[in-house]
Protein backbone atom coordinates (compact mmCIF):
# COMPACT_ATOMS: atom_id res chain seq x y z
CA UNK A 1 0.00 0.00 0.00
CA UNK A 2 1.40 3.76 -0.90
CA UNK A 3 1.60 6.11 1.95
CA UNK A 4 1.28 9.97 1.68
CA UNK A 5 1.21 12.39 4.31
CA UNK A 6 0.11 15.34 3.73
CA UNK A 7 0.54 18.91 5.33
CA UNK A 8 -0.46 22.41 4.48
CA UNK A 9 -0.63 20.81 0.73
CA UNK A 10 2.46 19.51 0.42
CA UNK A 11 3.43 16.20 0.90
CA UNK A 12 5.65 15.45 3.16
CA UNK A 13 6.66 11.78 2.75
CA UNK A 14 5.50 8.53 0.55
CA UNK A 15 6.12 5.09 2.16
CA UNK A 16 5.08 1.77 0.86
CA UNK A 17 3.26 -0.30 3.99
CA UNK A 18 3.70 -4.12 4.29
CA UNK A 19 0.72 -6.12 5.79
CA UNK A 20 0.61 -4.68 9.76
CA UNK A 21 -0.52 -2.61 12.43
CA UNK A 22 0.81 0.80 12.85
CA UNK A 23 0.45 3.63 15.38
CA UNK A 24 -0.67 7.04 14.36
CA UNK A 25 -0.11 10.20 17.28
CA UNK A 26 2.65 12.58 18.97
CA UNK A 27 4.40 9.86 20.91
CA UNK A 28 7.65 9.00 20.03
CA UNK A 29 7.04 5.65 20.09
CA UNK A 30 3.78 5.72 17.29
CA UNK A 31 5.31 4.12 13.93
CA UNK A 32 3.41 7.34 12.36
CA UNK A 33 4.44 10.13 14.05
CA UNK A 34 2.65 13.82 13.42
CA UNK A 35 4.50 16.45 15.08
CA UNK A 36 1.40 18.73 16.38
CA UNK A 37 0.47 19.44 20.12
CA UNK A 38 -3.33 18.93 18.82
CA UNK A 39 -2.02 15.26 17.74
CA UNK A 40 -3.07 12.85 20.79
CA UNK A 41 0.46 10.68 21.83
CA UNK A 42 -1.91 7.82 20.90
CA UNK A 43 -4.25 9.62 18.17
CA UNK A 44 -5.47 6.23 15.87
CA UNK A 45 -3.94 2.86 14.57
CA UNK A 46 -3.66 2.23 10.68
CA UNK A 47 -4.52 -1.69 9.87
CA UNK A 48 -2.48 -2.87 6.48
CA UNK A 49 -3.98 -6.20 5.34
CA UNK A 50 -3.42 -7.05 1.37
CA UNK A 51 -4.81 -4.49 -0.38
CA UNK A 52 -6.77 -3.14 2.16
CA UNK A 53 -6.83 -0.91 5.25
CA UNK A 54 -8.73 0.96 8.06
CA UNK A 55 -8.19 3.33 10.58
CA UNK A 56 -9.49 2.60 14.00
CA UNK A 57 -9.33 6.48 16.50
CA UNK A 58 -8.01 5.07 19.90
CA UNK A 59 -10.12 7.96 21.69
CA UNK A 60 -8.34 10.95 20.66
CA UNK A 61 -9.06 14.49 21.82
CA UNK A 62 -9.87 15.72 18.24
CA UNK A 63 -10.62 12.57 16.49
CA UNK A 64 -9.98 10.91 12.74
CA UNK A 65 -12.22 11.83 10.05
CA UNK A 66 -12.86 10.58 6.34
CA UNK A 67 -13.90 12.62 3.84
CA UNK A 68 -14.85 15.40 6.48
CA UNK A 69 -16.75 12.88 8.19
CA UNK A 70 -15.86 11.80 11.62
CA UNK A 71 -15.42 8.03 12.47
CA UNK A 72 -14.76 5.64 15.26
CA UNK A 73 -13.42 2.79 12.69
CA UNK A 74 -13.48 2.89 9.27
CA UNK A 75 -12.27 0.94 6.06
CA UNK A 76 -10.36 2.96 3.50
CA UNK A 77 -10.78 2.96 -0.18
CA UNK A 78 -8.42 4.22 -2.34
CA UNK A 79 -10.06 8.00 -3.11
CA UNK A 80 -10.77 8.47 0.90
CA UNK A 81 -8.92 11.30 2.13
CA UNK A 82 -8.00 10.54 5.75
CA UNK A 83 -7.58 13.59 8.15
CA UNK A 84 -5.93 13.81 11.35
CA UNK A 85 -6.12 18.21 12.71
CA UNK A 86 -4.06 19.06 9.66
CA UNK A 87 -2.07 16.10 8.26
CA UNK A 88 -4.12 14.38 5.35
CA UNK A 89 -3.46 10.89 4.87
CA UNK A 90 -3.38 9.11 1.73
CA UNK A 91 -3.56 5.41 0.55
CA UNK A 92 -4.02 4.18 -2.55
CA UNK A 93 -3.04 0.52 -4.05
CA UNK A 94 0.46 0.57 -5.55
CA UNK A 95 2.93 -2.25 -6.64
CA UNK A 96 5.64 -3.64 -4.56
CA UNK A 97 8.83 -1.24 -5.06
CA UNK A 98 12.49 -1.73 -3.83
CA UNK A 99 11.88 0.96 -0.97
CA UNK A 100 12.35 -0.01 2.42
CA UNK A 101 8.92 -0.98 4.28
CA UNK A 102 7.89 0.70 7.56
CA UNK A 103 8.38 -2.38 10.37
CA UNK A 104 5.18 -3.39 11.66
CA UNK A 105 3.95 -2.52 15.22
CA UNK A 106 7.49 -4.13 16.90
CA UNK A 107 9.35 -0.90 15.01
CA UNK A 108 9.61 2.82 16.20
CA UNK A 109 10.12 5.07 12.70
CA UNK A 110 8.51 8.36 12.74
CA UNK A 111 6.90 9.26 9.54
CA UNK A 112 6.85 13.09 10.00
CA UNK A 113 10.06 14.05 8.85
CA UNK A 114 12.01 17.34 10.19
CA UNK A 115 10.89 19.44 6.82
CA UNK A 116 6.89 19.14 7.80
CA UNK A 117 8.02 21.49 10.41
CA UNK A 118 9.75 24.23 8.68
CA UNK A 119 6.55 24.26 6.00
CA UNK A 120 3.76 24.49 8.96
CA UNK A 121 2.56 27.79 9.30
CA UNK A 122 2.37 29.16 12.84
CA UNK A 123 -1.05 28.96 14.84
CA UNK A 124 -2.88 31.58 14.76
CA UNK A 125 -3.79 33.32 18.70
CA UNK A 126 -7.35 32.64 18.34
CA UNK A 127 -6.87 29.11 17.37
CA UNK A 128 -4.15 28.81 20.27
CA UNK A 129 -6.99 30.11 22.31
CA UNK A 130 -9.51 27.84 21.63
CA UNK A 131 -7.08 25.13 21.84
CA UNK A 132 -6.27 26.48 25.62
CA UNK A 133 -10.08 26.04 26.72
CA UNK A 134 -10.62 22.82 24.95
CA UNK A 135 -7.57 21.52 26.56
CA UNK A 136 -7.72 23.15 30.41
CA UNK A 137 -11.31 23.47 30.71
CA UNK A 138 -13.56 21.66 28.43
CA UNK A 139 -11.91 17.93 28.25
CA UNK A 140 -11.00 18.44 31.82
CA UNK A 141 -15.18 18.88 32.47
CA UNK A 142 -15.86 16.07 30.44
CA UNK A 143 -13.45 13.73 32.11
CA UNK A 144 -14.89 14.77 35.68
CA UNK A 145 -18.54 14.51 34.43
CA UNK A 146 -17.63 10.87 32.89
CA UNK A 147 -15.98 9.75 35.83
CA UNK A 148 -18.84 11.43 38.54
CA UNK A 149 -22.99 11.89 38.93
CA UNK A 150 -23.33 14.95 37.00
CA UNK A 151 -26.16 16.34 39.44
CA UNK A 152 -23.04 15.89 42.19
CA UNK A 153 -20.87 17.45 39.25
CA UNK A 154 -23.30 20.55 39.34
CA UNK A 155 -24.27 20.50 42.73
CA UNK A 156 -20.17 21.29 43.69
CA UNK A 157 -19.79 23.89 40.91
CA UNK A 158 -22.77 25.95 42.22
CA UNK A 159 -21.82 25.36 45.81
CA UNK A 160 -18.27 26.41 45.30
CA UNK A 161 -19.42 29.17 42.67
CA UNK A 162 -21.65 30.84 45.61
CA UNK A 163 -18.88 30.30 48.21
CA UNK A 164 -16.96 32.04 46.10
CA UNK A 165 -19.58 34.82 45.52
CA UNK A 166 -19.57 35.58 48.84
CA UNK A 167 -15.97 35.89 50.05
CA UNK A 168 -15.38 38.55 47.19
CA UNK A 169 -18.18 40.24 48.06
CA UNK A 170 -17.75 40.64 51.87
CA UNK A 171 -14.38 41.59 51.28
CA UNK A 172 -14.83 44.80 49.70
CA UNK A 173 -17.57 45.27 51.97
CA UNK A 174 -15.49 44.93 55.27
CA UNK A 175 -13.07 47.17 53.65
CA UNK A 176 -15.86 49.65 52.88
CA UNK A 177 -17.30 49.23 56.57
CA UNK A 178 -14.31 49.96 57.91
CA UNK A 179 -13.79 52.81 56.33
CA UNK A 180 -17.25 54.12 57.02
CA UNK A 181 -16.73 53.67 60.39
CA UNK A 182 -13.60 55.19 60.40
CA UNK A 183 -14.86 58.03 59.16
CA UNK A 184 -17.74 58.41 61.33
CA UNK A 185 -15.11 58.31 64.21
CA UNK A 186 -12.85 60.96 62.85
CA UNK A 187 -15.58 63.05 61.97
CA UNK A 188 -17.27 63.03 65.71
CA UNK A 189 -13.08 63.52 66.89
CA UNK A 190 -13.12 66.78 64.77
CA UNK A 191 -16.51 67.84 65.88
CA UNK A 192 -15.23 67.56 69.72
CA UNK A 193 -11.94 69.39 68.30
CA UNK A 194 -13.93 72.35 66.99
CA UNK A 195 -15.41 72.71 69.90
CA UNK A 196 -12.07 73.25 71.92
CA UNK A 197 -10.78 75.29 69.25
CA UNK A 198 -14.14 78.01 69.21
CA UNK A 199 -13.93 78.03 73.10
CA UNK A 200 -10.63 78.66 73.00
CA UNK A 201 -10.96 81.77 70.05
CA UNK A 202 -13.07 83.02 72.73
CA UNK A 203 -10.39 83.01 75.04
CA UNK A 204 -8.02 84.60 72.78
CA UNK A 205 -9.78 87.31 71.27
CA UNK A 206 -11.28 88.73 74.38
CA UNK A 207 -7.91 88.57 76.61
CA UNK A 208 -4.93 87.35 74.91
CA UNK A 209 -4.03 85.04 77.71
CA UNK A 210 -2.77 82.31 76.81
CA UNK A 211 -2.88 80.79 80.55
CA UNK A 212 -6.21 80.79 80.01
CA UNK A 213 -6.50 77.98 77.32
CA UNK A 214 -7.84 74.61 78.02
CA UNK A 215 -8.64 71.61 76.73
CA UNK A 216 -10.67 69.99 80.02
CA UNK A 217 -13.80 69.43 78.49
CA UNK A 218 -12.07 67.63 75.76
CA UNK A 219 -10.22 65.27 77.62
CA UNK A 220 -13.61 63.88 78.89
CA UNK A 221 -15.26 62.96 75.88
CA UNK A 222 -15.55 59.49 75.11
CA UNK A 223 -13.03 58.22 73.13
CA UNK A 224 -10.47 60.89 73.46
CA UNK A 225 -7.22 59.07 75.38
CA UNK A 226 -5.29 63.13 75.68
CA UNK A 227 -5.79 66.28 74.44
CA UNK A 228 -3.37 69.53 74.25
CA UNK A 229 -3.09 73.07 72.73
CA UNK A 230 0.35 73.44 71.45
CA UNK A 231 2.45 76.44 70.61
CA UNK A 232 2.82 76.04 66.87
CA UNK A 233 6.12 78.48 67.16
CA UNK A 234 8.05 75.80 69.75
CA UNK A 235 5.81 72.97 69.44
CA UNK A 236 5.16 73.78 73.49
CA UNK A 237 1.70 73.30 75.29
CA UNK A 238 0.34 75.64 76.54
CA UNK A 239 -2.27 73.67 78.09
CA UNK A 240 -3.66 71.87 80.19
CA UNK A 241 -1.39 73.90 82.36
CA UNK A 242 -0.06 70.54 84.60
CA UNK A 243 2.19 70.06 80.92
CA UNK A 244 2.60 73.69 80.51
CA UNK A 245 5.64 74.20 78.16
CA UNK A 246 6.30 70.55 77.78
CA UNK A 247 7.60 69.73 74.73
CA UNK A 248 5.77 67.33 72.19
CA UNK A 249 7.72 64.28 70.90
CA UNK A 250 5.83 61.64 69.90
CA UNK A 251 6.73 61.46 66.26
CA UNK A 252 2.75 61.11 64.73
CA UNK A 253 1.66 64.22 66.88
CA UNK A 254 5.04 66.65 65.24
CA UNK A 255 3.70 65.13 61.74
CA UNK A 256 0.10 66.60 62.30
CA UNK A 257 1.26 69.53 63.69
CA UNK A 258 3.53 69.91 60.49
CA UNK A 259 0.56 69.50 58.45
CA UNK A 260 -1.23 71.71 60.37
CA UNK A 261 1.75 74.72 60.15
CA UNK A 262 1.57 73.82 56.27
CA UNK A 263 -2.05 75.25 56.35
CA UNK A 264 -3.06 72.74 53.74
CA UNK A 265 -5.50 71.33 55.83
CA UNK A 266 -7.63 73.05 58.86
CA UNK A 267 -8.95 68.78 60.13
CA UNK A 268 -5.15 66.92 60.15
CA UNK A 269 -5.89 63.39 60.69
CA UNK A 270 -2.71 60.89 60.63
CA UNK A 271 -3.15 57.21 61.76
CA UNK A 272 -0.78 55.96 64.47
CA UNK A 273 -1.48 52.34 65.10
CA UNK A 274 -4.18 49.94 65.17
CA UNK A 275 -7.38 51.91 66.10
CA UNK A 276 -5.07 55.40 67.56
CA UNK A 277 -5.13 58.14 65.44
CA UNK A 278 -3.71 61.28 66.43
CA UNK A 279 -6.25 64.37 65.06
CA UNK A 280 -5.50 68.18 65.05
CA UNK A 281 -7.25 71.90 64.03
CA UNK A 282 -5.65 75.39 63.68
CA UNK A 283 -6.65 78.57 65.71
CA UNK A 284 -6.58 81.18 63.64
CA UNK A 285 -6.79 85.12 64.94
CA UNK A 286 -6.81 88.18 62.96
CA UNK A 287 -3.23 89.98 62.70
CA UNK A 288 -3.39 93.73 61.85
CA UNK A 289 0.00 93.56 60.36
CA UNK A 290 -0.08 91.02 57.36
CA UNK A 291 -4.49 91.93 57.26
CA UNK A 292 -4.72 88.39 57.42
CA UNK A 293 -5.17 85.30 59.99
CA UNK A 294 -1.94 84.09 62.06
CA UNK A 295 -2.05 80.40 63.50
CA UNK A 296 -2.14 80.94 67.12
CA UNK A 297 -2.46 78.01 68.46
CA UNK A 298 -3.34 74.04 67.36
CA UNK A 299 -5.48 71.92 69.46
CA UNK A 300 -4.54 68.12 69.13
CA UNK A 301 -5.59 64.76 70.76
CA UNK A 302 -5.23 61.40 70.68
CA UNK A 303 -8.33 59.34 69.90
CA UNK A 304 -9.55 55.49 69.91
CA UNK A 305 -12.12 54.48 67.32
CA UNK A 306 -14.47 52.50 69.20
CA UNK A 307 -14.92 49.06 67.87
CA UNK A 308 -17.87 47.67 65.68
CA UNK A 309 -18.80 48.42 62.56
CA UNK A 310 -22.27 50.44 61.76
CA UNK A 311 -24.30 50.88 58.82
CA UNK A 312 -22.85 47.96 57.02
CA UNK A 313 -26.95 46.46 56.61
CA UNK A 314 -27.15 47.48 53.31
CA UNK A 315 -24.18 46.82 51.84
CA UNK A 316 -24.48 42.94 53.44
CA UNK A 317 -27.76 42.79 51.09
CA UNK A 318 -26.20 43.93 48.23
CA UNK A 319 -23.53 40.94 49.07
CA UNK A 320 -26.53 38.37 49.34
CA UNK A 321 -28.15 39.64 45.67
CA UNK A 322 -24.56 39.26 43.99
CA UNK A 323 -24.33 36.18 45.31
CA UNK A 324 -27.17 34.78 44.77
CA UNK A 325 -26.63 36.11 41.12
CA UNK A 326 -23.95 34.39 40.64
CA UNK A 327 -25.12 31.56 41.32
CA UNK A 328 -27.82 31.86 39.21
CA UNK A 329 -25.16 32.64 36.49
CA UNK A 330 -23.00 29.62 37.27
CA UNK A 331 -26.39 27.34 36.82
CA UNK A 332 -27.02 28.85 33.60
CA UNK A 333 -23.65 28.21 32.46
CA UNK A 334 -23.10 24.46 33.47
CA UNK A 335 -26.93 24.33 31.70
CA UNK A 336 -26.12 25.14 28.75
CA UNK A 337 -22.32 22.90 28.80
CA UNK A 338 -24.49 19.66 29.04
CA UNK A 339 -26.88 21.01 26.80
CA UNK A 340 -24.47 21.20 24.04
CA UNK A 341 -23.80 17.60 23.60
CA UNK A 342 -27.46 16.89 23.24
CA UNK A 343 -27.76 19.92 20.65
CA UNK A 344 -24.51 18.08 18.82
CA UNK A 345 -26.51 14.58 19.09
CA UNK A 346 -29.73 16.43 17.70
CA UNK A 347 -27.64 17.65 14.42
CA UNK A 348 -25.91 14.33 13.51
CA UNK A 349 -28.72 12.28 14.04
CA UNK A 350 -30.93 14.65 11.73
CA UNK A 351 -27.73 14.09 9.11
CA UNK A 352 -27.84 10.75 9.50
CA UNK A 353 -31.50 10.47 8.78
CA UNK A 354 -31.32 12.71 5.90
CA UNK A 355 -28.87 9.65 4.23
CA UNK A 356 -25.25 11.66 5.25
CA UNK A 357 -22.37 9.06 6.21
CA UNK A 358 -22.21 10.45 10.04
CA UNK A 359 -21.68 8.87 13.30
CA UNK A 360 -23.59 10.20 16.23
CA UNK A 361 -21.23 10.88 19.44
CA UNK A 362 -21.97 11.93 22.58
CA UNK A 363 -19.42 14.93 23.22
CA UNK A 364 -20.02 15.24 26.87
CA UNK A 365 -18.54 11.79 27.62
CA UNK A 366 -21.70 11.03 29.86
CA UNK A 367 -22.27 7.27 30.39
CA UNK A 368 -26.31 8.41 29.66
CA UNK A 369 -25.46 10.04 26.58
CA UNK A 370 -22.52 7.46 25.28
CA UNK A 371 -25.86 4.71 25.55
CA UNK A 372 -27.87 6.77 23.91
CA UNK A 373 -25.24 7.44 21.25
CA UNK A 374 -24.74 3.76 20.79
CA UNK A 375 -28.45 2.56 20.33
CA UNK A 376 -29.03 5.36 18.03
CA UNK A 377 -25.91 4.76 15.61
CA UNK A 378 -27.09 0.87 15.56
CA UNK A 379 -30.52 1.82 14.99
CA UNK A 380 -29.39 4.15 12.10
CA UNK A 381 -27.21 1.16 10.62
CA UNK A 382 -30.16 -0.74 10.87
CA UNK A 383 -32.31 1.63 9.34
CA UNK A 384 -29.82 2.01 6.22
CA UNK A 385 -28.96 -1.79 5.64
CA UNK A 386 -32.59 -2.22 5.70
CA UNK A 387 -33.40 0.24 3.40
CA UNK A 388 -30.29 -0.85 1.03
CA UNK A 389 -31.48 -5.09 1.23
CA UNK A 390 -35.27 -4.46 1.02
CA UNK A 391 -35.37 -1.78 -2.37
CA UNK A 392 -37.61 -3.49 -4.81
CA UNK A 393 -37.93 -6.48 -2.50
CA UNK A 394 -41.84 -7.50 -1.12
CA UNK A 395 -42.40 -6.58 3.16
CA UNK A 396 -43.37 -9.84 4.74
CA UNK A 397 -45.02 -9.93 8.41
CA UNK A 398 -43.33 -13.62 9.05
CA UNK A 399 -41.13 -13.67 11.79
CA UNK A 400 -38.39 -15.72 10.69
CA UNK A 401 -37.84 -13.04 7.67
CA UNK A 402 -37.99 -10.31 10.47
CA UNK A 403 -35.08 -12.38 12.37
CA UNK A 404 -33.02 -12.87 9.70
CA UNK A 405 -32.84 -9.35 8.56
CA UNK A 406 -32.14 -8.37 12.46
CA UNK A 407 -29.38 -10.69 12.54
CA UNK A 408 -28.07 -9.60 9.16
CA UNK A 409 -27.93 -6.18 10.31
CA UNK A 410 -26.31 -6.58 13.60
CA UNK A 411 -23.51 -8.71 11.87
CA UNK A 412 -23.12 -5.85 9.13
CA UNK A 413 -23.13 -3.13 11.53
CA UNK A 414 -20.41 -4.91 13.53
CA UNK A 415 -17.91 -3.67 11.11
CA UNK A 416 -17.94 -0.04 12.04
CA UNK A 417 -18.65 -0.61 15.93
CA UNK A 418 -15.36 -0.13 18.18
CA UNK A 419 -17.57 -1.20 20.83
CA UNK A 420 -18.06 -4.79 22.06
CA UNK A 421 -21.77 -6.18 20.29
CA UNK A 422 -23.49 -9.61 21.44
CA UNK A 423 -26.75 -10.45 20.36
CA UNK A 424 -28.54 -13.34 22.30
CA UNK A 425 -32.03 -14.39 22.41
CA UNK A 426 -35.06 -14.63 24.96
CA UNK A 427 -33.74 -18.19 25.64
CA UNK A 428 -30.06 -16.51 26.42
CA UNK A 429 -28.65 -18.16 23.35
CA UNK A 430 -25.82 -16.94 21.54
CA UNK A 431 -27.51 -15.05 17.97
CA UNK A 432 -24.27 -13.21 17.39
CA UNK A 433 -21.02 -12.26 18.92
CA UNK A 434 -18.75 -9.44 17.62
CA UNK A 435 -14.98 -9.54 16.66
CA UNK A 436 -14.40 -7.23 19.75
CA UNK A 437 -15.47 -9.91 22.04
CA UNK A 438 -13.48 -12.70 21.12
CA UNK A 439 -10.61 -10.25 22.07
CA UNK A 440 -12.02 -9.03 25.12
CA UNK A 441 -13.37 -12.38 26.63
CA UNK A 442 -12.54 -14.80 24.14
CA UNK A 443 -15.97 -15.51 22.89
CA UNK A 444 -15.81 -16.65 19.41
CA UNK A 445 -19.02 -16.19 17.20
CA UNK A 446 -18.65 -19.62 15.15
CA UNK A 447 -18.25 -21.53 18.59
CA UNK A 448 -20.47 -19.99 20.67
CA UNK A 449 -23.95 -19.44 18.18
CA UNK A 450 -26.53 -21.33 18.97
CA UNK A 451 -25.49 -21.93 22.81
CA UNK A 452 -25.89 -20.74 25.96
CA UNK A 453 -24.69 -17.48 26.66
CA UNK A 454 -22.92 -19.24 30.15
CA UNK A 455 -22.14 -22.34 28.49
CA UNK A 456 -20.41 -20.39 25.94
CA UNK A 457 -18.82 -17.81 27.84
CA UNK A 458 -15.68 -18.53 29.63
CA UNK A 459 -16.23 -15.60 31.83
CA UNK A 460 -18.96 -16.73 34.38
CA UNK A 461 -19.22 -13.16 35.95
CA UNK A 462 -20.25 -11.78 31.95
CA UNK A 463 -22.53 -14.17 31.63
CA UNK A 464 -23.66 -13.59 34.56
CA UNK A 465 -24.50 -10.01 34.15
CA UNK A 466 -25.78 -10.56 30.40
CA UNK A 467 -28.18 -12.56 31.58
CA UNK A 468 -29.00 -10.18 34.38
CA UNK A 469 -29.53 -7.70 31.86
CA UNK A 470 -31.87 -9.88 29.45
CA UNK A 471 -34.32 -10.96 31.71
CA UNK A 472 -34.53 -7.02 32.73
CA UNK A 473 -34.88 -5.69 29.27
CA UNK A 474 -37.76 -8.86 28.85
CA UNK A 475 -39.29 -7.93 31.73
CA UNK A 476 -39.74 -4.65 31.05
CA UNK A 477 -40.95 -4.98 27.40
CA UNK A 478 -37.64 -4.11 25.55
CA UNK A 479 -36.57 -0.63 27.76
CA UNK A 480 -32.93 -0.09 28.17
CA UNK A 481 -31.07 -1.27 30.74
CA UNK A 482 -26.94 -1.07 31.97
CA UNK A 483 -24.49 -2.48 34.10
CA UNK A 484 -20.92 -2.07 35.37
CA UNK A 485 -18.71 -4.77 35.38
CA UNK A 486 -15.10 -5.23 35.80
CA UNK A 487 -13.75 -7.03 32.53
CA UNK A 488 -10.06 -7.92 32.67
CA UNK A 489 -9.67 -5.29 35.19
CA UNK A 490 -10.82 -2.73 33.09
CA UNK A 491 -14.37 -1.51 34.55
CA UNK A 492 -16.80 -1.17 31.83
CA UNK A 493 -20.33 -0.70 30.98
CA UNK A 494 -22.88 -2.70 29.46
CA UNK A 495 -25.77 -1.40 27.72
CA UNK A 496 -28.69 -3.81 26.92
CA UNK A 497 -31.53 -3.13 24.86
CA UNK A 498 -34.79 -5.31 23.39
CA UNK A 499 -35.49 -5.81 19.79
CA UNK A 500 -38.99 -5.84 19.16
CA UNK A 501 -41.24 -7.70 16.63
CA UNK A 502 -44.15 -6.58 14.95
CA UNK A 503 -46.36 -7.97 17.35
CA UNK A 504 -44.20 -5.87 20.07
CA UNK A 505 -42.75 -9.30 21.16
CA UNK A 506 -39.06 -9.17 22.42
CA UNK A 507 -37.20 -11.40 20.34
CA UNK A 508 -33.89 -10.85 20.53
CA UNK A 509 -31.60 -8.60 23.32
CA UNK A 510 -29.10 -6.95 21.81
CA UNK A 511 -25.78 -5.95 24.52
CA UNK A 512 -23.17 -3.35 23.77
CA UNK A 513 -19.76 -3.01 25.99
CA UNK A 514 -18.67 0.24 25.63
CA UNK A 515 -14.95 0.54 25.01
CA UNK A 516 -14.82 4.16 24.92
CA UNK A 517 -11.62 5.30 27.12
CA UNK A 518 -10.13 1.83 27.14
């Protein structure tokens, strides 16, 4: 078989394949090896047999498509154009030439040589973008929603969203209350400061004593720790008189004096530590030689803010509403996540019915949705090889006809299944067993047909649970039914549904094991 790989238009190698199995992804140890971070290390396997070959995708992020169609497992014909993110893959019957054959599975020869990476143009930011979410948010989703209940999935993601919601809102809020609340402090400090400082104008302007200044009914307000008026010249009080012409040190009380002698401010507040803040207001008298005011004197004190926070109800409701919006937001958002796979389900399945080659998938990776995705893609298979063996043909209402096109289908439909099919019926004989099987279990279809599922099933705890599952799907007139079981110690599920006859009799129980993630 001729090889070409293909990037940006340009092909980058040719390569004759011998009969074998060969690896396709990023690894270094793939046979076929595609030099893209988009590439999965274990993207798809390539099966050479004669003059024929498939593709099978081993569960890749971004998946192997045909013809711009997406597959699971595929056959190639020669004029199928195989696509894997941008390399295009090319096979077409050749004859046997002197050139070196790729080594089957047992080799390690990369296929994408050094040049496919000087040709590739550079990604573009948005695509890099999209790339990022797919990578760090949306397959990591999927993953957790395959592997958990999605209502527990939710349930954490709205809990954690309105956790969240509330810590950055009270934040800002305690930051804002304690601001408030520092200002309401400062602000009464100043009013109790203005009142020292007009008592004391009194004092001035009537006598010009300054023996006579005091600060006594300052010092007994609440919240006020000391309380001076200070020489603004030497930085002296000059009362209360038991500190008269002391000398202020304390390094936060000379910086609000400063600010005060700047005359900048006329309310000087400066923070000292913790809940002290040290506040401060000019006297001002009239001065006949500059016709203007002179600082006389400054009034300062030490104050406490008194602990608690007020007027912070409000606020704390706001908090509650954004919360409880986001939340609401968060819902919405996980909503419509899940709801996208079932929109994506919708649009193939309408493609599918409309006659288009495509394979319904379930992108959320939901055990619900992959056994949903599973009974419809054999139902459309059905539907098609039906439709193909029947043209032109008379309908018949006898039963064996009806079971013989059944069986036909299943076996057809086998083909392009990755999955694991067995078809048994209401006695729990074997009808059918898939190629899948005989590798998973060993349960070979020309042995087994025609006995008992346990008889012919070398796994007791799979028959077992197949039989579990039939009498289930009889019992309950052909609904579907699944199970987990642990196959080669590989946990896996096991979707069973009933095939109806035209009489609504179940007649046959058809059970998939999905492989999906193996």
């Amino acid at each position: 078989m001729k090889f070409e790989l293909v990037q940006n238009g340009a092909v980058v190698s040719t390569h004759e394949l011998v009969e074998g199995t060969y690896r396709i992804g990023r690894s270094s140890e793939c046979e076929i090896r595609l030099s893209s971070s988009q590439v999965s290390k274990q993207h798809a396997l390539l099966v050479v047999k004669g003059n024929r070959a498939a593709i099978v995708d081993l569960g890749s992020a971004n998946g192997v498509f045909i013809n711009g169609i997406l597959i699971k497992k595929q056959r190639i014909e020669p004029s199928d154009e195989v696509r894997i993110v941008d390399y295009k893959l090319r096979i077409a019957a050749s004859a046997p030439r002197a050139q070196r054959p790729i080594p089957p599975v047992q080799g390690n020869l990369a296929m994408a040589q050094e040049p496919a990476e000087e040709i590739a143009e550079p990604e573009k930011p948005q695509e890099k973008l999209l790339q990022l979410v797919d990578e760090k948010v949306l397959l990591p989703f999927y993953a957790i929603l395959r592997s958990s209940d999605w209502r527990m999935v939710l349930g954490s993601i709205l809990s954690i969203s309105l956790v969240l919601s509330v810590i950055l809102s009270v934040i800002p809020i305690l930051r804002w209350g304690k601001h408030t609340v520092e200002a309401e402090a400062l602000g009464r400090a100043h009013a109790i400061l203005s009142q020292a400082v007009r008592e004391n104008y009194r004092v001035l302007s009537k006598a010009s004593d300054f023996t006579r200044l005091t600060v006594e009914a300052t010092e007994a307000e609440k919240g006020i720790l000391n309380a001076y008026v200070v020489d603004p010249k030497s930085n002296s009080v000059l009362a209360p008189p038991k500190f008269f012409n002391r000398s202020i040190t304390d390094d936060y009380s000379l910086l609000a004096i400063k600010k005060v002698q700047q005359g900048k401010e006329d309310r000087v507040s400066v923070h000292q530590t913790g809940d002290i803040w040290i506040v401060a207001q000019p006297i001002y008298m009239y001065s006949a030689e500059s016709n203007d005011r002179a600082l006389q004197a400054i009034v300062i004190a030490t104050f406490r803010l008194e602990a608690g926070m007020t007027n912070t109800y409000e606020p704390m409701a706001e908090a509650a509403l954004f919360a409880l919006l986001m939340s609401l937001l968060s819902f919405f958002l996980i909503y419509k996540m899940t709801q996208y796979p079932l929109a994506v389900m919708a649009e193939q399945l309408d493609s599918a019915l409309k006659g288009e080659d495509v394979t319904v998938t379930a992108e959320a990776k939901l055990p619900e949705l992959e056994n949903l995705a599973t009974i419809v893609n054999f139902a459309v298979s059905r539907v098609k090889g039906g439709s193909s063996r029947m043209a032109g043909a008379i309908a018949t209402d006898s039963d064996a006809k009806e079971d013989e096109q059944y069986l036909r289908a299943v076996s057809e439909s086998d083909v392009a299944f990755s999955d694991g099919i067995l078809l048994i019926d209401r006695d729990k004989k074997v009808c059918y067993a898939g190629k899948v099987l005989e590798d998973l279990i060993g349960l070979r279809n020309q042995y087994a047909k025609g006995q008992n599922v346990s008889d012919a099933c070398r796994d007791q705890a799979f028959a077992g649970t197949v039989i579990d599952l039939a009498d289930s799907v009889i019992s309950s007139l052909g609904e579907v039914k699944t199970a987990n079981l642990d196959i080669n110690g590989v946990a896996r599920d096991i979707v069973a549904v009933g095939h109806k006859n035209s009489e609504g009799e179940v007649r046959f129980i058809l059970c998939v094991v999905r492989m999906a993630g193996a």
